[in-house]
PDB file of N, CA and C in Angstrom:
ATOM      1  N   UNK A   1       7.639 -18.117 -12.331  1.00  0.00           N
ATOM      2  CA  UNK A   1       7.135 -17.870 -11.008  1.00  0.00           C
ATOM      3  C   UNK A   1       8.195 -18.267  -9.995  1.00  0.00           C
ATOM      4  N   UNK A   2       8.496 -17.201  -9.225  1.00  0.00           N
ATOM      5  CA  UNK A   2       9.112 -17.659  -8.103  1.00  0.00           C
ATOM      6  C   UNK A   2       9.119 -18.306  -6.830  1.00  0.00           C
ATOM      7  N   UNK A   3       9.460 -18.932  -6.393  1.00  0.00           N
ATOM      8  CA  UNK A   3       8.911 -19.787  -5.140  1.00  0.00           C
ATOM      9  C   UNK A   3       9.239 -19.020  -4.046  1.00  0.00           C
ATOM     10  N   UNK A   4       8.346 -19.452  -3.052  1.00  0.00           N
ATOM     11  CA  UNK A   4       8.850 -18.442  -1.630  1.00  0.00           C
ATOM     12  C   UNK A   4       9.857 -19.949  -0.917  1.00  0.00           C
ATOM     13  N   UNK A   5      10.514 -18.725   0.467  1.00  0.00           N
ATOM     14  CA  UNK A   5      11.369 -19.450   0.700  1.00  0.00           C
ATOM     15  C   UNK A   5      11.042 -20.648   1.660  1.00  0.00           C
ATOM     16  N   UNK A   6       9.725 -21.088   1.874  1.00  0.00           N
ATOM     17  CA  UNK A   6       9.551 -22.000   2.208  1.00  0.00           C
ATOM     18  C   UNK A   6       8.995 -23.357   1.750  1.00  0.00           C
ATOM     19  N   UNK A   7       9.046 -23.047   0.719  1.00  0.00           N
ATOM     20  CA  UNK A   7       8.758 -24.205  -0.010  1.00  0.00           C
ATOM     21  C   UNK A   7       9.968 -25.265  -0.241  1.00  0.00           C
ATOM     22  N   UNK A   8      10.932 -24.981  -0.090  1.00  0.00           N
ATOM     23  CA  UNK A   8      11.944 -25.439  -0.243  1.00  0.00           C
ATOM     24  C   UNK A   8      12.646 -25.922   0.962  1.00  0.00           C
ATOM     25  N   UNK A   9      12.555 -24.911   2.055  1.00  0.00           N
ATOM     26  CA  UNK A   9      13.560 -25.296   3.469  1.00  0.00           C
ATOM     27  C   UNK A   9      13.174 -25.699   4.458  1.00  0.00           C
ATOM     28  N   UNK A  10      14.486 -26.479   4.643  1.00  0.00           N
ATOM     29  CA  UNK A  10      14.149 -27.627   6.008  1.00  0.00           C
ATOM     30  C   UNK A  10      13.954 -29.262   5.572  1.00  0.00           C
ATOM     31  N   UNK A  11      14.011 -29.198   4.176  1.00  0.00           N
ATOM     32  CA  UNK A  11      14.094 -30.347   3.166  1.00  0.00           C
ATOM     33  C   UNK A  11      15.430 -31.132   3.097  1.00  0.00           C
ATOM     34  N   UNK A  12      15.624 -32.193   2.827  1.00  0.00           N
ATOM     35  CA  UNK A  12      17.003 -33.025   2.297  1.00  0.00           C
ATOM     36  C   UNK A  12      16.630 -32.943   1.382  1.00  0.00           C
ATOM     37  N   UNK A  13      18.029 -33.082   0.722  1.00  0.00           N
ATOM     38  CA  UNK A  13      18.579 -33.438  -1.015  1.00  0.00           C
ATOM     39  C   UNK A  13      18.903 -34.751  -1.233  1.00  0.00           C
ATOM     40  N   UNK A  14      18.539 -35.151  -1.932  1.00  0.00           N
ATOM     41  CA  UNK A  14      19.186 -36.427  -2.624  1.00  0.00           C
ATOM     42  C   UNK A  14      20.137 -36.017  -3.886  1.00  0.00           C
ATOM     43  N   UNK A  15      20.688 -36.996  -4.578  1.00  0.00           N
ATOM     44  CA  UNK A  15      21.259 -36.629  -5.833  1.00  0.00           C
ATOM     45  C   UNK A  15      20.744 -38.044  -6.986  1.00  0.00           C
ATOM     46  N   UNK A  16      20.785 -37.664  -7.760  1.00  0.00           N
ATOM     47  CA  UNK A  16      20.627 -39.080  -8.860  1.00  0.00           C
ATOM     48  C   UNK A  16      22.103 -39.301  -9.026  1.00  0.00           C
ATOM     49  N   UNK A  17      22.138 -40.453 -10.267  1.00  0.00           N
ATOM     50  CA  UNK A  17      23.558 -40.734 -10.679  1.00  0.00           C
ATOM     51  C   UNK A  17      23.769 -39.918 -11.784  1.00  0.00           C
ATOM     52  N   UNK A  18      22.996 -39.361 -12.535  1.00  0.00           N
ATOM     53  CA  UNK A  18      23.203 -38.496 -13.492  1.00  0.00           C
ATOM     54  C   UNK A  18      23.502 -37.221 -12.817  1.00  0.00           C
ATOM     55  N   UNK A  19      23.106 -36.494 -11.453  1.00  0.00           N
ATOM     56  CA  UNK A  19      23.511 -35.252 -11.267  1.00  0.00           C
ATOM     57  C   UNK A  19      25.001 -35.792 -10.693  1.00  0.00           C
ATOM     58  N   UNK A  20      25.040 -36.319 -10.167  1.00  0.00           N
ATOM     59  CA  UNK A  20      26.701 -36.680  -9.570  1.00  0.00           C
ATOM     60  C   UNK A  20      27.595 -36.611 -10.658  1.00  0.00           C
ATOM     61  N   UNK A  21      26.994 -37.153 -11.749  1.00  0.00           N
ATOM     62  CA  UNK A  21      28.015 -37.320 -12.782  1.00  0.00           C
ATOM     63  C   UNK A  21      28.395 -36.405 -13.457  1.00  0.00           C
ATOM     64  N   UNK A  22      26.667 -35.309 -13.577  1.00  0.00           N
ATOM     65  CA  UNK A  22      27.443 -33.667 -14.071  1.00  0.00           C
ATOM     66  C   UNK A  22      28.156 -32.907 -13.526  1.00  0.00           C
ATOM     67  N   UNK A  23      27.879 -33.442 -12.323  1.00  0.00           N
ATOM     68  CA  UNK A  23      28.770 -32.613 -11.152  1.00  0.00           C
ATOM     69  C   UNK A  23      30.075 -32.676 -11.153  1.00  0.00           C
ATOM     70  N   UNK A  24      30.999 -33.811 -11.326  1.00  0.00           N
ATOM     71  CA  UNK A  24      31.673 -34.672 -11.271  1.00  0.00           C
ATOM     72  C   UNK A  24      33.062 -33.948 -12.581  1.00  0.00           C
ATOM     73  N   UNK A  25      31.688 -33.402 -13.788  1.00  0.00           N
ATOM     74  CA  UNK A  25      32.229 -33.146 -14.672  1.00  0.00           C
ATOM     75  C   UNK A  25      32.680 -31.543 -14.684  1.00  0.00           C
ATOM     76  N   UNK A  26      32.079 -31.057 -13.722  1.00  0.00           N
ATOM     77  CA  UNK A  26      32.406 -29.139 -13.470  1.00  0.00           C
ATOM     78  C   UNK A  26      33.680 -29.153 -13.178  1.00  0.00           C
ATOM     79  N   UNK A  27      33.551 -27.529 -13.659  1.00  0.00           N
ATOM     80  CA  UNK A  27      34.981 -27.111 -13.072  1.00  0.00           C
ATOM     81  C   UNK A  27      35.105 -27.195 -11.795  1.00  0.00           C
ATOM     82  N   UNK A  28      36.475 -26.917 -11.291  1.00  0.00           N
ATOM     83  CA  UNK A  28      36.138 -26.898  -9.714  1.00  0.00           C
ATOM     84  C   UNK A  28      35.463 -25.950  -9.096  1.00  0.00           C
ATOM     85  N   UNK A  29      35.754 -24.635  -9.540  1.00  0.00           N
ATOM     86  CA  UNK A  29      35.113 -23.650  -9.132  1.00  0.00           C
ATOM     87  C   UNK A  29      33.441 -23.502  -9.312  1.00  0.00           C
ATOM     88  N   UNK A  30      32.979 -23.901 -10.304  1.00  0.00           N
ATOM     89  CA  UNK A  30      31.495 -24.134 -10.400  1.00  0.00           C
ATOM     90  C   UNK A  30      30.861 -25.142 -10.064  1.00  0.00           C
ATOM     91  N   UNK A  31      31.183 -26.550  -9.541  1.00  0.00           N
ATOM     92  CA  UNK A  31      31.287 -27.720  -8.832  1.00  0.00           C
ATOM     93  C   UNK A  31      30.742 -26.646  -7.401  1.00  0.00           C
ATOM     94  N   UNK A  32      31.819 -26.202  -6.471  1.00  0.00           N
ATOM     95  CA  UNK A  32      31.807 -25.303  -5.465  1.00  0.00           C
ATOM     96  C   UNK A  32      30.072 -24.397  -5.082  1.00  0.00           C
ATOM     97  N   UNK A  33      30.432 -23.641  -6.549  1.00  0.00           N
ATOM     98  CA  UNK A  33      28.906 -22.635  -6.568  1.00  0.00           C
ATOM     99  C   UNK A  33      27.793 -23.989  -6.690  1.00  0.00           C
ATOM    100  N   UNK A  34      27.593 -24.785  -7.437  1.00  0.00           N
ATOM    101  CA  UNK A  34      26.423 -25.311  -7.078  1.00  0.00           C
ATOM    102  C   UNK A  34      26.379 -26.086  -6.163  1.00  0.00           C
ATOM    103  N   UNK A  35      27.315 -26.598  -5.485  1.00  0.00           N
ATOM    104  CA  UNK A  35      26.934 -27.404  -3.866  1.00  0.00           C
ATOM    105  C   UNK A  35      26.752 -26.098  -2.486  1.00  0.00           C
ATOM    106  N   UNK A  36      27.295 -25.118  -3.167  1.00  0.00           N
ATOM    107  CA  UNK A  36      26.786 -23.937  -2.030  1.00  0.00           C
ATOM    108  C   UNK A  36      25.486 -23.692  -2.311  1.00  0.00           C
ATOM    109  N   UNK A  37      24.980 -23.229  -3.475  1.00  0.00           N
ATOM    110  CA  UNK A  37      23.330 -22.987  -3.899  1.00  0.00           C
ATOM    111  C   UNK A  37      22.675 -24.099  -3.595  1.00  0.00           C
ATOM    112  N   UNK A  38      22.599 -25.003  -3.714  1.00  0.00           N
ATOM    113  CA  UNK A  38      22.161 -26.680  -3.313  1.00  0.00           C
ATOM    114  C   UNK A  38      21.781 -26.660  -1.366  1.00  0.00           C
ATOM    115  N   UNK A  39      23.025 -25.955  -0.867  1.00  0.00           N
ATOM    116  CA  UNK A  39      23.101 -26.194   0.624  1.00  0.00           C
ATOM    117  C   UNK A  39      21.906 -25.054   0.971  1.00  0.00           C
ATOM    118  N   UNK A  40      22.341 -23.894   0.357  1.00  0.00           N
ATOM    119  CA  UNK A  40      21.501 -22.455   0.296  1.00  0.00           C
ATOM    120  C   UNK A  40      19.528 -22.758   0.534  1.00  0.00           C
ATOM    121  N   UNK A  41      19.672 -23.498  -0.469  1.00  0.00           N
ATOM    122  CA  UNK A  41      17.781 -23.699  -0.872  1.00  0.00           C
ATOM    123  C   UNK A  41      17.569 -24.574   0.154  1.00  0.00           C
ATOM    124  N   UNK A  42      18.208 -25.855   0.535  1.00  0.00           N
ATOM    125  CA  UNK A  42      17.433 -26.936   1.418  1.00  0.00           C
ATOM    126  C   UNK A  42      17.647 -26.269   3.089  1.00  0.00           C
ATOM    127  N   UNK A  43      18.733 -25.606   3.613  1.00  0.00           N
ATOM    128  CA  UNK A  43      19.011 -24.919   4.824  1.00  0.00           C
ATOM    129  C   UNK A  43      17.619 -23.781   4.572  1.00  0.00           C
ATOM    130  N   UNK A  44      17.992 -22.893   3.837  1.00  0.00           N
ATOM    131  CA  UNK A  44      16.894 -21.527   4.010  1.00  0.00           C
ATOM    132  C   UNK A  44      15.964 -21.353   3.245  1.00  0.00           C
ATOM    133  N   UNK A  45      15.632 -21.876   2.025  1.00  0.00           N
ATOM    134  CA  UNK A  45      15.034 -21.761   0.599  1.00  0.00           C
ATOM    135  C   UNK A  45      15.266 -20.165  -0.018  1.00  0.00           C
ATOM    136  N   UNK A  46      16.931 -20.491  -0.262  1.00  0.00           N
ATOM    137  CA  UNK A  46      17.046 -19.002  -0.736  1.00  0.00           C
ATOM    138  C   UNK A  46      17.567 -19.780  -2.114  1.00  0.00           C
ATOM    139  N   UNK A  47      17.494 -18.913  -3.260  1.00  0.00           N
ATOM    140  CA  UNK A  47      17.749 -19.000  -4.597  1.00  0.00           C
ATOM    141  C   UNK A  47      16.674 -18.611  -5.803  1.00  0.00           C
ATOM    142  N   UNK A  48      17.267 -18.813  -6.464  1.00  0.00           N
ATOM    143  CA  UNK A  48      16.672 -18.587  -7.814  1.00  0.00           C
ATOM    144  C   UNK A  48      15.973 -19.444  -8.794  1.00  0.00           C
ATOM    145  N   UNK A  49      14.733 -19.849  -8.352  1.00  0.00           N
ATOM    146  CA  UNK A  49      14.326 -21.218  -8.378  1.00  0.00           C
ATOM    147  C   UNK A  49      12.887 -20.935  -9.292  1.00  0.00           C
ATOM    148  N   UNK A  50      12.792 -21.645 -10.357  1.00  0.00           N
ATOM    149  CA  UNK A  50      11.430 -21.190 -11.418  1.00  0.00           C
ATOM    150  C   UNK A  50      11.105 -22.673 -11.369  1.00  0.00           C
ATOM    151  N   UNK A  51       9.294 -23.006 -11.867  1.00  0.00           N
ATOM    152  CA  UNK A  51       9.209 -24.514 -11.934  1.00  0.00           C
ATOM    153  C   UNK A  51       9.049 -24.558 -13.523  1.00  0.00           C
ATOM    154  N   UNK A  52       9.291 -25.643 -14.066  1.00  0.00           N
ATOM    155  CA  UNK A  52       9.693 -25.871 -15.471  1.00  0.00           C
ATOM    156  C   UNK A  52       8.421 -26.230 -15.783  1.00  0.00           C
ATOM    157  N   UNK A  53       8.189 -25.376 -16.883  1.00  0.00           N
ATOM    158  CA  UNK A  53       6.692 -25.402 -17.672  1.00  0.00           C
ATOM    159  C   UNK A  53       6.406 -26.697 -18.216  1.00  0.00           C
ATOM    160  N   UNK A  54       5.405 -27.387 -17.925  1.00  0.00           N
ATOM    161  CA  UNK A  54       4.636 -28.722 -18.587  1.00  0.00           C
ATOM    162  C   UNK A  54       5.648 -29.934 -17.629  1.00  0.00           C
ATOM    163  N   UNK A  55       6.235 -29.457 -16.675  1.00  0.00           N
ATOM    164  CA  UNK A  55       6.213 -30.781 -15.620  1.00  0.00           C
ATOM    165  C   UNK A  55       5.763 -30.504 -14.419  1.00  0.00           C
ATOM    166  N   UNK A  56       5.356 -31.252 -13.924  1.00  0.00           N
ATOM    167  CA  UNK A  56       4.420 -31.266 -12.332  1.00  0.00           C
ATOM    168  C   UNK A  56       5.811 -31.189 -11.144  1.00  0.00           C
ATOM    169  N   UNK A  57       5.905 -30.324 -10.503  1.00  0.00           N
ATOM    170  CA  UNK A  57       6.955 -30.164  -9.400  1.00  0.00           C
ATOM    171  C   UNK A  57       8.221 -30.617  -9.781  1.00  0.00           C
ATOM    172  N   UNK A  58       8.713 -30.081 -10.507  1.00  0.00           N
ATOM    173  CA  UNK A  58      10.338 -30.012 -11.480  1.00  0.00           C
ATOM    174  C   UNK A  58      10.211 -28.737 -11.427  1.00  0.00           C
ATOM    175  N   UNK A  59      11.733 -28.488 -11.055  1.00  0.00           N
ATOM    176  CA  UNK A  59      12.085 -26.823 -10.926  1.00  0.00           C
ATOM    177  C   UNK A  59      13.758 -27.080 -11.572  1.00  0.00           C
ATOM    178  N   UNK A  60      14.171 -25.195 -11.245  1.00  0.00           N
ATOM    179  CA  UNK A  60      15.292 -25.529 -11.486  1.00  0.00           C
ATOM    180  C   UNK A  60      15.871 -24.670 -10.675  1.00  0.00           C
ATOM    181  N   UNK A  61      17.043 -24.706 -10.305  1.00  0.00           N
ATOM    182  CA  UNK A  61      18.021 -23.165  -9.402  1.00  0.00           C
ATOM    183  C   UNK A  61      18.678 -22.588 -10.752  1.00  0.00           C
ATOM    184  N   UNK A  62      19.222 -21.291 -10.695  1.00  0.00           N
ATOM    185  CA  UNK A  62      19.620 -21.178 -11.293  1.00  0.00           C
ATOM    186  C   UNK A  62      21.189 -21.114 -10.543  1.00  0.00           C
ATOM    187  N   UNK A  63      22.097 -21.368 -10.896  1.00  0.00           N
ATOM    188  CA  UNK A  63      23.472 -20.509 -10.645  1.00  0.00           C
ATOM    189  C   UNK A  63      24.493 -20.501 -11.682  1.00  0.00           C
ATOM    190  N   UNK A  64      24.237 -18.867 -11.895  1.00  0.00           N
ATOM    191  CA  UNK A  64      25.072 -18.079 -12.655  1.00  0.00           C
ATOM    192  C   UNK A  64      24.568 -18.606 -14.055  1.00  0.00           C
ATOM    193  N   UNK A  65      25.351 -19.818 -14.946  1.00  0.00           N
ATOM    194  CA  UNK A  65      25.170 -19.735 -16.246  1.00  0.00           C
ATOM    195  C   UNK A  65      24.593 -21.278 -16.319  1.00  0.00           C
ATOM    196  N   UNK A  66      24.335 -21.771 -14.932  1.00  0.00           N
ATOM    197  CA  UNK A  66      24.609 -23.128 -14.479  1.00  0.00           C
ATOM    198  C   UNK A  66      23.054 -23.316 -14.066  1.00  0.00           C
ATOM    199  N   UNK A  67      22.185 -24.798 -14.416  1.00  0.00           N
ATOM    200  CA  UNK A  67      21.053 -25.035 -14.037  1.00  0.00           C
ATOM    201  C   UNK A  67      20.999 -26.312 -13.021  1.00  0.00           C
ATOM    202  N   UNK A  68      20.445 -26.286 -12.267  1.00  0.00           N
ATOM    203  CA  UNK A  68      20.504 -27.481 -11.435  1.00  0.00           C
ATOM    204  C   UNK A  68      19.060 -27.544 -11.330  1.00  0.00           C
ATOM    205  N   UNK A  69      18.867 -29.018 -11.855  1.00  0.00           N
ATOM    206  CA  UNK A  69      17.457 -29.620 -12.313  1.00  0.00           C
ATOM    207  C   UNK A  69      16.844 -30.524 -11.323  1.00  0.00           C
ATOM    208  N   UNK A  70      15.841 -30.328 -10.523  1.00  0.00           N
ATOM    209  CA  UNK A  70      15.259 -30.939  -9.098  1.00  0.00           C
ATOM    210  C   UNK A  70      13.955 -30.961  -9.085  1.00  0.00           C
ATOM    211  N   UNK A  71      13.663 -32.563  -8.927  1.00  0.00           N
ATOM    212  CA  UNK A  71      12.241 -32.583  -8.157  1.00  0.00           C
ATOM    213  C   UNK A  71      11.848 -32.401  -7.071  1.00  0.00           C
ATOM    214  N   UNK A  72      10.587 -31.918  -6.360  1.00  0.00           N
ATOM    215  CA  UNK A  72      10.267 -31.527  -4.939  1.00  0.00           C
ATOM    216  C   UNK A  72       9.259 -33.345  -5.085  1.00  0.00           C
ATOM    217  N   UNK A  73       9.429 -33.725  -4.075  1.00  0.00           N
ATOM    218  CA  UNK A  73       8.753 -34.582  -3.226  1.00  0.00           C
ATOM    219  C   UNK A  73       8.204 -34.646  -2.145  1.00  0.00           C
ATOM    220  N   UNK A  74       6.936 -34.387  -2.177  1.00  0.00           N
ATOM    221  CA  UNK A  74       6.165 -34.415  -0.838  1.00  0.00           C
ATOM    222  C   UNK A  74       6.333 -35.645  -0.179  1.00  0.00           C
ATOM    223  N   UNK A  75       5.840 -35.423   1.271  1.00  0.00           N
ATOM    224  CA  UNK A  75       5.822 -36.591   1.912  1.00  0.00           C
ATOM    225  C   UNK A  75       4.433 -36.310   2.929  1.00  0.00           C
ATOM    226  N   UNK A  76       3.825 -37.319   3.443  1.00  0.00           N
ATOM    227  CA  UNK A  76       2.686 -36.936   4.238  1.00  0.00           C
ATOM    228  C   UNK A  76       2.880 -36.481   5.183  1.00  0.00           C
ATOM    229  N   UNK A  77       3.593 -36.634   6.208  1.00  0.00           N
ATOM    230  CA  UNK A  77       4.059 -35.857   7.265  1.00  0.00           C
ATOM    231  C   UNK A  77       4.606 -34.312   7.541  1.00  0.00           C
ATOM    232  N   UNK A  78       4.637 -33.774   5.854  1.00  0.00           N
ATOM    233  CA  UNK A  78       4.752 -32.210   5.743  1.00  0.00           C
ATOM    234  C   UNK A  78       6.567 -32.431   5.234  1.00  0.00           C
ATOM    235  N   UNK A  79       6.855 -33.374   5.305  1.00  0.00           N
ATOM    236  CA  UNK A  79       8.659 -32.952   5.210  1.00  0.00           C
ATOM    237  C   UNK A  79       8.442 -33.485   3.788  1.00  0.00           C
ATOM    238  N   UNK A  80      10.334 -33.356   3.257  1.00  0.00           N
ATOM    239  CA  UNK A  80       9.996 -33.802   2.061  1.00  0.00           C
ATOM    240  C   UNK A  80      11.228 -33.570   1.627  1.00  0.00           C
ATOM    241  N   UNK A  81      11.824 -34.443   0.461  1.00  0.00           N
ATOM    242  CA  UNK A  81      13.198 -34.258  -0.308  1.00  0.00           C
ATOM    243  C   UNK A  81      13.090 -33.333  -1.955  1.00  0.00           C
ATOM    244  N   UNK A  82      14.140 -32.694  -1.883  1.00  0.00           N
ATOM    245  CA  UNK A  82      14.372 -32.524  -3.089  1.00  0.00           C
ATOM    246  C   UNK A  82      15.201 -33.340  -3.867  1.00  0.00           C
ATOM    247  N   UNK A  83      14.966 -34.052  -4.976  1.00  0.00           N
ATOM    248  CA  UNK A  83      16.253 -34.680  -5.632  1.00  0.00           C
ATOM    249  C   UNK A  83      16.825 -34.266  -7.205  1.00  0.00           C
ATOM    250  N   UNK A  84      18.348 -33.937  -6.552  1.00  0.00           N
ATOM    251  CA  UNK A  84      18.912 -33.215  -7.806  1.00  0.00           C
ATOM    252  C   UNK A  84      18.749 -34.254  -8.879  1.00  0.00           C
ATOM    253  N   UNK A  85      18.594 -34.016 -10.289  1.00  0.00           N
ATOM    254  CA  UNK A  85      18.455 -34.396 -11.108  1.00  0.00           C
ATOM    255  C   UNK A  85      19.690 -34.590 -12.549  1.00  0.00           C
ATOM    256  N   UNK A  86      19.821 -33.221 -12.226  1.00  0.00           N
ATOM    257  CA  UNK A  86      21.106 -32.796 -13.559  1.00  0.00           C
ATOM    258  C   UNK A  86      21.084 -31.633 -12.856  1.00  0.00           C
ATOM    259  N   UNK A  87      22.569 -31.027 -13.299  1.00  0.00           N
ATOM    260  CA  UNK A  87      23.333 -29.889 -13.238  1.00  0.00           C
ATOM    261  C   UNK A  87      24.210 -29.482 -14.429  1.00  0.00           C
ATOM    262  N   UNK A  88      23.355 -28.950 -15.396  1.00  0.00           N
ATOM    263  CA  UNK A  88      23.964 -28.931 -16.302  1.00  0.00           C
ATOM    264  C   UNK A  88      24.074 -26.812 -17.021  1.00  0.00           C
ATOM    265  N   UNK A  89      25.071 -26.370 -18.099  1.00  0.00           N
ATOM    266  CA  UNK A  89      25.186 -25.067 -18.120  1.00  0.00           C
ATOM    267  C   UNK A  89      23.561 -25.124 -19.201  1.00  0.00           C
ATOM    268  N   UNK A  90      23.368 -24.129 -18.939  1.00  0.00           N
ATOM    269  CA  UNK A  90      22.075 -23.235 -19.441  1.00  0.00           C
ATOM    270  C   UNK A  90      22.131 -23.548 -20.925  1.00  0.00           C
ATOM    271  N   UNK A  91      22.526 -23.820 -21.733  1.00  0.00           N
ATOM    272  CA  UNK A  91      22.287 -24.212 -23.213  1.00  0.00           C
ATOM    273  C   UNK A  91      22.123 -25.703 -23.134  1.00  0.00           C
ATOM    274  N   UNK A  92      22.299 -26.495 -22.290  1.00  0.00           N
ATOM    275  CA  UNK A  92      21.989 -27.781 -22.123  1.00  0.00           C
ATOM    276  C   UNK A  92      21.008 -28.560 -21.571  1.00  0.00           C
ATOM    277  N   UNK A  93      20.465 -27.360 -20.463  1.00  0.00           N
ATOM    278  CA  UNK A  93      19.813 -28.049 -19.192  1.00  0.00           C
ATOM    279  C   UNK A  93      18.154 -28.113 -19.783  1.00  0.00           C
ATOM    280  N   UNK A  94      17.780 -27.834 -20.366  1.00  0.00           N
ATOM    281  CA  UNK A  94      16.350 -27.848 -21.120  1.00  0.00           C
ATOM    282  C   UNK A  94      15.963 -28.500 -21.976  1.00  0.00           C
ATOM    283  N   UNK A  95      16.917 -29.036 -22.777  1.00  0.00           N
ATOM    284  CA  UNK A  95      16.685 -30.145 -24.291  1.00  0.00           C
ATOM    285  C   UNK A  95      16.159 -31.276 -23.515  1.00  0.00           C
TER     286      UNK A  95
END
């Protein structure tokens, strides 16, 4: 299921220490694509974003071959963070 684009925008990002660290570990060029897709969803809620079956508000973006793994966090006031989780390539990001 796809999310509309407001579910997502107008939100901050956080990062964990585990997404920094996958991050950390990209190429440069794909490092690049996922801090642009990252900027993409919390500015406009544009992307390619499915929620991961059998967890409660865990999603993922997709980019390209690349998954970037995020919880949505409500907050009472209507705002709310997303926090990256992992960014890891598509044969990894699901185990």
């Amino acid at each position: 299921m796809t999310h509309g684009r407001t579910a997502f925008a107008g939100r901050s990002a956080t990062w964990t220490k585990s997404a920094l660290r996958d991050v950390r570990k990209l190429p440069d060029d794909v490092r690049r694509r996922v801090a642009a897709a990252v900027v993409r969803l919390v500015e406009g809620g544009e992307g390619d974003v499915e929620s991961i079956k059998g967890a409660s508000m865990v999603y993922r973006l997709r980019v390209g071959d690349w998954r970037v793994l995020f919880e949505r966090i409500d907050e009472e006031d209507g705002a709310g963070t997303i926090e990256i989780q992992r960014a890891q390539h598509r044969s990894e990001a699901y185990r």
